[in-house]
N, C-alpha and C. Protein backbone atom coordinates (compact mmCIF):
# COMPACT_ATOMS: atom_id res chain seq x y z
N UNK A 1 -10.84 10.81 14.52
CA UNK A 1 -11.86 10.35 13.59
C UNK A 1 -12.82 9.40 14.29
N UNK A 2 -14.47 9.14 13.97
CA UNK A 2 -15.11 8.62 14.42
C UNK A 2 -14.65 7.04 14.18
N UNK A 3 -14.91 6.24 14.69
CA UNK A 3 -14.39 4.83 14.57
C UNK A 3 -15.41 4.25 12.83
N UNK A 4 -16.14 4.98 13.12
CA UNK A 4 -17.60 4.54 11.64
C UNK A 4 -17.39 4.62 10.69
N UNK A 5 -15.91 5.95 10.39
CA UNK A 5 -15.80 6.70 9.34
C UNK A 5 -15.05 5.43 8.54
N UNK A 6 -15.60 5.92 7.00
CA UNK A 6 -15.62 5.03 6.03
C UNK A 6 -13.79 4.73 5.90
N UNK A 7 -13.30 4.07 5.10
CA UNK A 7 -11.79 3.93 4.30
C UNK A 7 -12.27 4.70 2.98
N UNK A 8 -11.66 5.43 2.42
CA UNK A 8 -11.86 5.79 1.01
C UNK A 8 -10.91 4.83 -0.12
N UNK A 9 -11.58 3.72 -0.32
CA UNK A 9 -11.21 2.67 -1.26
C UNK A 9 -10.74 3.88 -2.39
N UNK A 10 -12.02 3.79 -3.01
CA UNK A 10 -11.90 4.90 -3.98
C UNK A 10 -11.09 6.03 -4.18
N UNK A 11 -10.60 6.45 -3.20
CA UNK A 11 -9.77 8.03 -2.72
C UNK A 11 -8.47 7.05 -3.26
N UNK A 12 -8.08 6.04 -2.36
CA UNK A 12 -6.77 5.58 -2.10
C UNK A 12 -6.43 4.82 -3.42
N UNK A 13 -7.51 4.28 -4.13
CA UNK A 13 -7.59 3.36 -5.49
C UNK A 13 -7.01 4.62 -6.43
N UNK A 14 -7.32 5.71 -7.08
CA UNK A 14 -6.71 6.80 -7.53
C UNK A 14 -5.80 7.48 -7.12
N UNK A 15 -5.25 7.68 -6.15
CA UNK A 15 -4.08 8.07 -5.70
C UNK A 15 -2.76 6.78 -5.85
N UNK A 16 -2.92 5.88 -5.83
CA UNK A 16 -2.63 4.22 -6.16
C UNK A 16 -2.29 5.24 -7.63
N UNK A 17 -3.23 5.41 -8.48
CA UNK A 17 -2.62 5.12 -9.70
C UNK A 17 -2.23 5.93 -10.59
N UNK A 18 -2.61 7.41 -9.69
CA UNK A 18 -2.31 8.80 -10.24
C UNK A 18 -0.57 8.86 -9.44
N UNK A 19 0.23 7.54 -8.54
CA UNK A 19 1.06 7.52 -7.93
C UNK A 19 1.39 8.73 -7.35
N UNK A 20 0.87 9.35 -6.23
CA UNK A 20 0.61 10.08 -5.09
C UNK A 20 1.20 10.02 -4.04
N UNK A 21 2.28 9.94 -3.46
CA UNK A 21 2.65 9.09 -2.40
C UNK A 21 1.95 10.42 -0.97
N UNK A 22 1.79 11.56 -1.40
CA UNK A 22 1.71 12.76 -0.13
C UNK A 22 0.24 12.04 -0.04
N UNK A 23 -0.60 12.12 -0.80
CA UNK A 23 -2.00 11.57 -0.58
C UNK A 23 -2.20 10.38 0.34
N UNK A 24 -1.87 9.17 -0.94
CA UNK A 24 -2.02 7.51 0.03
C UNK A 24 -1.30 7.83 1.30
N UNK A 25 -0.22 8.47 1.95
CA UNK A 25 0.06 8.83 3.18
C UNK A 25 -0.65 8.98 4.20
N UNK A 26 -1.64 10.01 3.51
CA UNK A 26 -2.71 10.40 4.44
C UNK A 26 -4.20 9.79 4.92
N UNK A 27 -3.84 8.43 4.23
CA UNK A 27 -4.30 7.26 4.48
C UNK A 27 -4.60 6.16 5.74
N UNK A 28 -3.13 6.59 6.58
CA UNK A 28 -2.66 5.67 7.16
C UNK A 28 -2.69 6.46 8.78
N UNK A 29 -2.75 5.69 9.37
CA UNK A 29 -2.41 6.23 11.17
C UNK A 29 -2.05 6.69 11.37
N UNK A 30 -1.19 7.78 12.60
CA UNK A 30 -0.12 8.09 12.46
C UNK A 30 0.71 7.21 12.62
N UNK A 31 -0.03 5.32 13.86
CA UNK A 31 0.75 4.61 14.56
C UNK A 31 0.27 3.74 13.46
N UNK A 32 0.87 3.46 12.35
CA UNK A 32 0.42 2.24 11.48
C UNK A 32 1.35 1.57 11.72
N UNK A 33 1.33 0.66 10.89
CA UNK A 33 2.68 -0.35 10.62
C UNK A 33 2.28 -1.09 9.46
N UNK A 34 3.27 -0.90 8.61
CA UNK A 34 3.75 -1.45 7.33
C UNK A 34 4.72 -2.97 7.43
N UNK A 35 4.22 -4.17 7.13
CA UNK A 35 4.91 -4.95 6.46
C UNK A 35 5.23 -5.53 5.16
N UNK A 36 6.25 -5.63 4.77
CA UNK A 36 6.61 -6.23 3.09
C UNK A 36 7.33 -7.58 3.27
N UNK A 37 7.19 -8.10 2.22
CA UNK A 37 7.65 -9.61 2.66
C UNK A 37 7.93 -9.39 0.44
N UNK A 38 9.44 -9.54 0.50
CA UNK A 38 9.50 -9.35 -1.42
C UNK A 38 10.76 -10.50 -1.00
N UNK A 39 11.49 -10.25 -2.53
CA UNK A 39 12.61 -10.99 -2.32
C UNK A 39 13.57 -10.45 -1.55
N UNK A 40 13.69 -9.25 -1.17
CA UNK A 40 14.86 -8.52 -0.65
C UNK A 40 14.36 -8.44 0.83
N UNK A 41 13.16 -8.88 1.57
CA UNK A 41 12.83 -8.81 2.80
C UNK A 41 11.99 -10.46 2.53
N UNK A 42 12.63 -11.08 2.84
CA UNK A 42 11.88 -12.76 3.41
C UNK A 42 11.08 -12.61 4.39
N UNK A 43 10.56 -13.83 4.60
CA UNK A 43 9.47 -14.19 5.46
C UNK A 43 10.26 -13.77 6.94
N UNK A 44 11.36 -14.43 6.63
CA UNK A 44 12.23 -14.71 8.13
C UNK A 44 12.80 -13.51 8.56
N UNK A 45 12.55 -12.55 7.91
CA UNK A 45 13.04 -11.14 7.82
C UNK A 45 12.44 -10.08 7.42
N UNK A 46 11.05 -9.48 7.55
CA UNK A 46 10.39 -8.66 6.35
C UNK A 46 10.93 -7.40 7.02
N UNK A 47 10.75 -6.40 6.10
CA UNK A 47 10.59 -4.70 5.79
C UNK A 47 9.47 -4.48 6.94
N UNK A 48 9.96 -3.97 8.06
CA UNK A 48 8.48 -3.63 8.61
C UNK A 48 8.86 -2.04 9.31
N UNK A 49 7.81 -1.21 9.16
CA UNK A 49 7.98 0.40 9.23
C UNK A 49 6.62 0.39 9.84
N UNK A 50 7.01 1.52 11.28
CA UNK A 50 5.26 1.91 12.50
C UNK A 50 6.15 3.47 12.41
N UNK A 51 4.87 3.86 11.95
CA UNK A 51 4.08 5.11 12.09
C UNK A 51 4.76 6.00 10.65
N UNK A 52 4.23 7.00 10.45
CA UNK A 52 3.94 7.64 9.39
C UNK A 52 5.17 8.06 8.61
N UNK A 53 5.89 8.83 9.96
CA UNK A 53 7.28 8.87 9.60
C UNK A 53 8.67 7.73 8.84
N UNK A 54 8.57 6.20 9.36
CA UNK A 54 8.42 5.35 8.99
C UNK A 54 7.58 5.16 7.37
N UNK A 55 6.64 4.81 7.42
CA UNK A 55 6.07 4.70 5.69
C UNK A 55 5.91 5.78 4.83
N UNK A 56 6.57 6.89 5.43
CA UNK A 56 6.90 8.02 4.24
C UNK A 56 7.50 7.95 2.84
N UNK A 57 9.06 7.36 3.71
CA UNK A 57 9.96 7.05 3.01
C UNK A 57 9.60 6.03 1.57
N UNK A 58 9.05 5.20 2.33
CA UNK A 58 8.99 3.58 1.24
C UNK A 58 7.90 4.17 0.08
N UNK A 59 6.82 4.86 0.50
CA UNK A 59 5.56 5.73 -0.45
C UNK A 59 6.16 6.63 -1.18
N UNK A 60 7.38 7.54 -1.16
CA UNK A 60 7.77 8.46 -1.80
C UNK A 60 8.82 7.71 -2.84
N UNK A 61 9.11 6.69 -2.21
CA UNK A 61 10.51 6.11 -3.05
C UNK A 61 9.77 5.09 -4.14
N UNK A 62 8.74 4.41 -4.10
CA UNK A 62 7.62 3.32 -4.82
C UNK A 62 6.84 4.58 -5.73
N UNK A 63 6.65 5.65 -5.25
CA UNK A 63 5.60 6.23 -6.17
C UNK A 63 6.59 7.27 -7.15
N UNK A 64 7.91 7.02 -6.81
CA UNK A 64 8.50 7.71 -7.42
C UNK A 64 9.19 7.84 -8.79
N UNK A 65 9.16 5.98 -8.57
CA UNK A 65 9.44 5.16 -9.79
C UNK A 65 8.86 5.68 -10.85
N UNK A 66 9.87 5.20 -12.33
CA UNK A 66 8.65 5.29 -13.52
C UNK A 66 8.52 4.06 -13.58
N UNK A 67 6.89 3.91 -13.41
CA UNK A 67 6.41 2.40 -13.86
C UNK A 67 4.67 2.71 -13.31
N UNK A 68 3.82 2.43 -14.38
CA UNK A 68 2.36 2.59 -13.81
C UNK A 68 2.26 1.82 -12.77
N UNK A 69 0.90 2.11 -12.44
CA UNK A 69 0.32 1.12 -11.27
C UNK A 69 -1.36 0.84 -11.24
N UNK A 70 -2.03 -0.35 -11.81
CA UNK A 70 -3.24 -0.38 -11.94
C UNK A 70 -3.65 -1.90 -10.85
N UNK A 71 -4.70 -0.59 -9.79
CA UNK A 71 -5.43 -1.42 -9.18
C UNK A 71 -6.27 -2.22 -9.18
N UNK A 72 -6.09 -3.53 -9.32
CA UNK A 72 -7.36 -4.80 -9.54
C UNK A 72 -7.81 -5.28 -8.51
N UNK A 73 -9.24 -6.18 -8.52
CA UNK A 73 -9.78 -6.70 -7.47
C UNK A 73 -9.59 -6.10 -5.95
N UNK A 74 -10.29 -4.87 -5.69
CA UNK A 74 -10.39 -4.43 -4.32
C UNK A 74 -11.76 -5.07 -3.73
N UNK A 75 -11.46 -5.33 -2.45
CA UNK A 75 -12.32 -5.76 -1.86
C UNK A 75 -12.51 -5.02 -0.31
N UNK A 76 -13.53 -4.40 -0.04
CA UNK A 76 -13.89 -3.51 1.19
C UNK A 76 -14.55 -4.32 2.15
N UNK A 77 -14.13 -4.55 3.43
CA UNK A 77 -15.05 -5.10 4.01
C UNK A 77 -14.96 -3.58 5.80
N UNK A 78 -15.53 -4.01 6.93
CA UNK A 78 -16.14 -3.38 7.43
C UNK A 78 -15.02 -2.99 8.29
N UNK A 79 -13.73 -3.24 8.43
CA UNK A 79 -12.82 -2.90 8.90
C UNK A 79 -11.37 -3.36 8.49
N UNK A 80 -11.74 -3.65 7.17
CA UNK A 80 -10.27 -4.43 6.62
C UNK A 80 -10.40 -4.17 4.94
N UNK A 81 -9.34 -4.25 4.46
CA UNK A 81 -9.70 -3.94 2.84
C UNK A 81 -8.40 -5.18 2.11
N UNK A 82 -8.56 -5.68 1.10
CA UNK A 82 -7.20 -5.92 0.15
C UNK A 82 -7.71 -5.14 -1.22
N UNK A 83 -6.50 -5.11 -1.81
CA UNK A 83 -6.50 -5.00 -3.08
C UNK A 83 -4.92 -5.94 -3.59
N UNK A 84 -4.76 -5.71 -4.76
CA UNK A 84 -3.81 -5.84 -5.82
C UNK A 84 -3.28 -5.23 -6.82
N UNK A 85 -2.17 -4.97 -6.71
CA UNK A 85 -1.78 -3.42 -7.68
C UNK A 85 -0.60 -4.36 -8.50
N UNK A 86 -1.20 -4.18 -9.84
CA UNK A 86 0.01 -4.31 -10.84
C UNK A 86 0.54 -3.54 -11.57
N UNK A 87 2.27 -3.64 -11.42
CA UNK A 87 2.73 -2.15 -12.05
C UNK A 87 3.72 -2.64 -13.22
N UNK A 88 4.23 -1.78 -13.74
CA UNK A 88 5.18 -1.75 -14.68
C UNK A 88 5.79 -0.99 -15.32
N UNK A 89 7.04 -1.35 -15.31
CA UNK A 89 8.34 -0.21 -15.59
C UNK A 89 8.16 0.04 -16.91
N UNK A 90 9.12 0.85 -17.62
CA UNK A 90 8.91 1.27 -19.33
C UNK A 90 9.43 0.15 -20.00
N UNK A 91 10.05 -0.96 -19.34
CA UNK A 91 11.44 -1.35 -19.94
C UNK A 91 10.25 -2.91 -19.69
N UNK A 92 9.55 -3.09 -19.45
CA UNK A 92 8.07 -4.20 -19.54
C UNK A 92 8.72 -5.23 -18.15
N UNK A 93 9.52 -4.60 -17.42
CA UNK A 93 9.51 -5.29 -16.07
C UNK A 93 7.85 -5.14 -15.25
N UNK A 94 7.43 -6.01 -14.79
CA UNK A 94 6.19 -6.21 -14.36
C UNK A 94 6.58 -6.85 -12.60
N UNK A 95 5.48 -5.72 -11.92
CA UNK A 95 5.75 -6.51 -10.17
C UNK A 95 3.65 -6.40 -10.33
N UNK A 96 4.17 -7.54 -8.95
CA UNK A 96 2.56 -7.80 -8.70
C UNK A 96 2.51 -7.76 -7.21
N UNK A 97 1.79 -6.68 -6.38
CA UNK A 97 1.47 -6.72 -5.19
C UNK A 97 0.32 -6.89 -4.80
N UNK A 98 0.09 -8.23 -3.72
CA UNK A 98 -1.26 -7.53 -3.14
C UNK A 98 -0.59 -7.72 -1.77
N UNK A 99 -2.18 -7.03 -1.22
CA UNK A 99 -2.03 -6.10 0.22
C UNK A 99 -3.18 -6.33 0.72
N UNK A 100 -3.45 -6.52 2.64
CA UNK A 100 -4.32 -6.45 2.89
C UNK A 100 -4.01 -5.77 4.02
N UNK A 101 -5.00 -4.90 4.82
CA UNK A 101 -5.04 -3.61 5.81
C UNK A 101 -6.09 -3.84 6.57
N UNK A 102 -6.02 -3.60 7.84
CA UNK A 102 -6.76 -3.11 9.06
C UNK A 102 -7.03 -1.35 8.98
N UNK A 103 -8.55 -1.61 9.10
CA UNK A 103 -8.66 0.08 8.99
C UNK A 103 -9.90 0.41 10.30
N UNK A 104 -9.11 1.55 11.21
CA UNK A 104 -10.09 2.22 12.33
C UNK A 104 -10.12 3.40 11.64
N UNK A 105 -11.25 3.89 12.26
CA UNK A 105 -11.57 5.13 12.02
C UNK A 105 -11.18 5.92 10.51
N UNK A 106 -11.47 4.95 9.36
CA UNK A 106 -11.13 5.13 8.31
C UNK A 106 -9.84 5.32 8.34
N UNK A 107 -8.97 5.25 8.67
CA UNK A 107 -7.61 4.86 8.42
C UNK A 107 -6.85 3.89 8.18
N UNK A 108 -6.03 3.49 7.24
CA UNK A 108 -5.04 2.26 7.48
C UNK A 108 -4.10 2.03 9.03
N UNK A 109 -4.39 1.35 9.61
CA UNK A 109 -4.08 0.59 11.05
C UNK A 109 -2.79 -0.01 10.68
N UNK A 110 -2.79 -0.94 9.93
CA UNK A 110 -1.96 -2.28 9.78
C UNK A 110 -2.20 -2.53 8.20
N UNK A 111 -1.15 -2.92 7.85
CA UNK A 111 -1.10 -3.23 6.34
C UNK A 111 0.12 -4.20 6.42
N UNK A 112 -0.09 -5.56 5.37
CA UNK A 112 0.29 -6.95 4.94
C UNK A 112 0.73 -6.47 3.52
N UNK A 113 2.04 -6.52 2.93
CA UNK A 113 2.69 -6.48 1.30
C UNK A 113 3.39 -7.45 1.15
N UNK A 114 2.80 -8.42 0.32
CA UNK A 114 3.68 -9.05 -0.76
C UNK A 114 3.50 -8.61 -2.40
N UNK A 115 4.94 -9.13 -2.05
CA UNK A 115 5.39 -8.52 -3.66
C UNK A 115 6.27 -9.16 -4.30
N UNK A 116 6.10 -9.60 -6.05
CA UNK A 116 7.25 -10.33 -6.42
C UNK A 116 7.15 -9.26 -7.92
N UNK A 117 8.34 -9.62 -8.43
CA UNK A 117 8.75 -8.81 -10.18
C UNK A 117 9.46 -9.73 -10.90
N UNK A 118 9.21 -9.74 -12.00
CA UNK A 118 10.15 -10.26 -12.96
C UNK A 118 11.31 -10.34 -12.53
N UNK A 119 12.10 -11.23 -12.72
CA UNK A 119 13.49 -11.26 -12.68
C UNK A 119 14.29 -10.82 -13.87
C-alpha cells in the first residue's frame, strides 16, 4: 500500500459495530501489534499480540460476544487515530474501551487498549 493511503475510520467505525471481526482484521498489518491493559492484563503485565495471526484470535472472540458496540468520539489524525467503543451485554453489563493506533499505509501499525466493565 502507498504510505498516503487513507485509514478507513469510517470502514472500521461500522465494522466496530456491525461486530465484524473478518473485516476490522483487515485493518491491521500483517506485523501489527496489539496491546490491552484491562483488569485481567495490568499495566505490569498487558495482553500483547504482533501480527495478524496473533489478533485474530482476540477479534473473533470480542466480536463474538452478545453485547453491542457503539463507537464514540473518533478522532483521525494524519497517521494515528483513537476512538472509544462502548459496549454492552443483554444482561446491562457495560465495558468502556478506548484505543489509540499508529496507521502506515492505511493500516493499523500499532494499537494501545484500555478497557474496564462493570463489576
Amino acid at each position: 500500500m502507498n504510505a498516503n493511503t487513507a485509514f478507513d475510520l469510517a470502514g472500521f467505525t461500522r465494522a466496530t459495530e456491525e461486530r465484524n471481526a473478518r473485516t476490522l482484521l483487515e485493518a491491521y498489518a500483517e506485523d501489527a501489534e496489539v496491546t490491552v491493559v484491562d483488569r485481567n492484563n495490568p499495566p505490569r503485565s498487558p495482553l500483547v499480540m504482533k501480527g495478524k495471526d496473533a489478533i485474530r484470535p482476540w477479534l473473533e472472540d470480542t466480536y463474538s460476544r452478545d453485547m453491542t458496540h457503539h463507537v464514540v468520539d473518533p478522532v483521525m489524525g494524519e497517521d494515528r487515530v483513537a476512538l472509544t467503543t462502548l459496549c454492552r451485554y443483554p444482561d446491562g453489563t457495560n465495558v468502556r474501551c478506548a484505543c489509540t493506533a499508529d496507521i502506515s499505509g492505511g493500516l493499523i501499525t500499532r494499537q494501545n487498549v484500555v478497557q474496564v466493565w462493570d463489576e
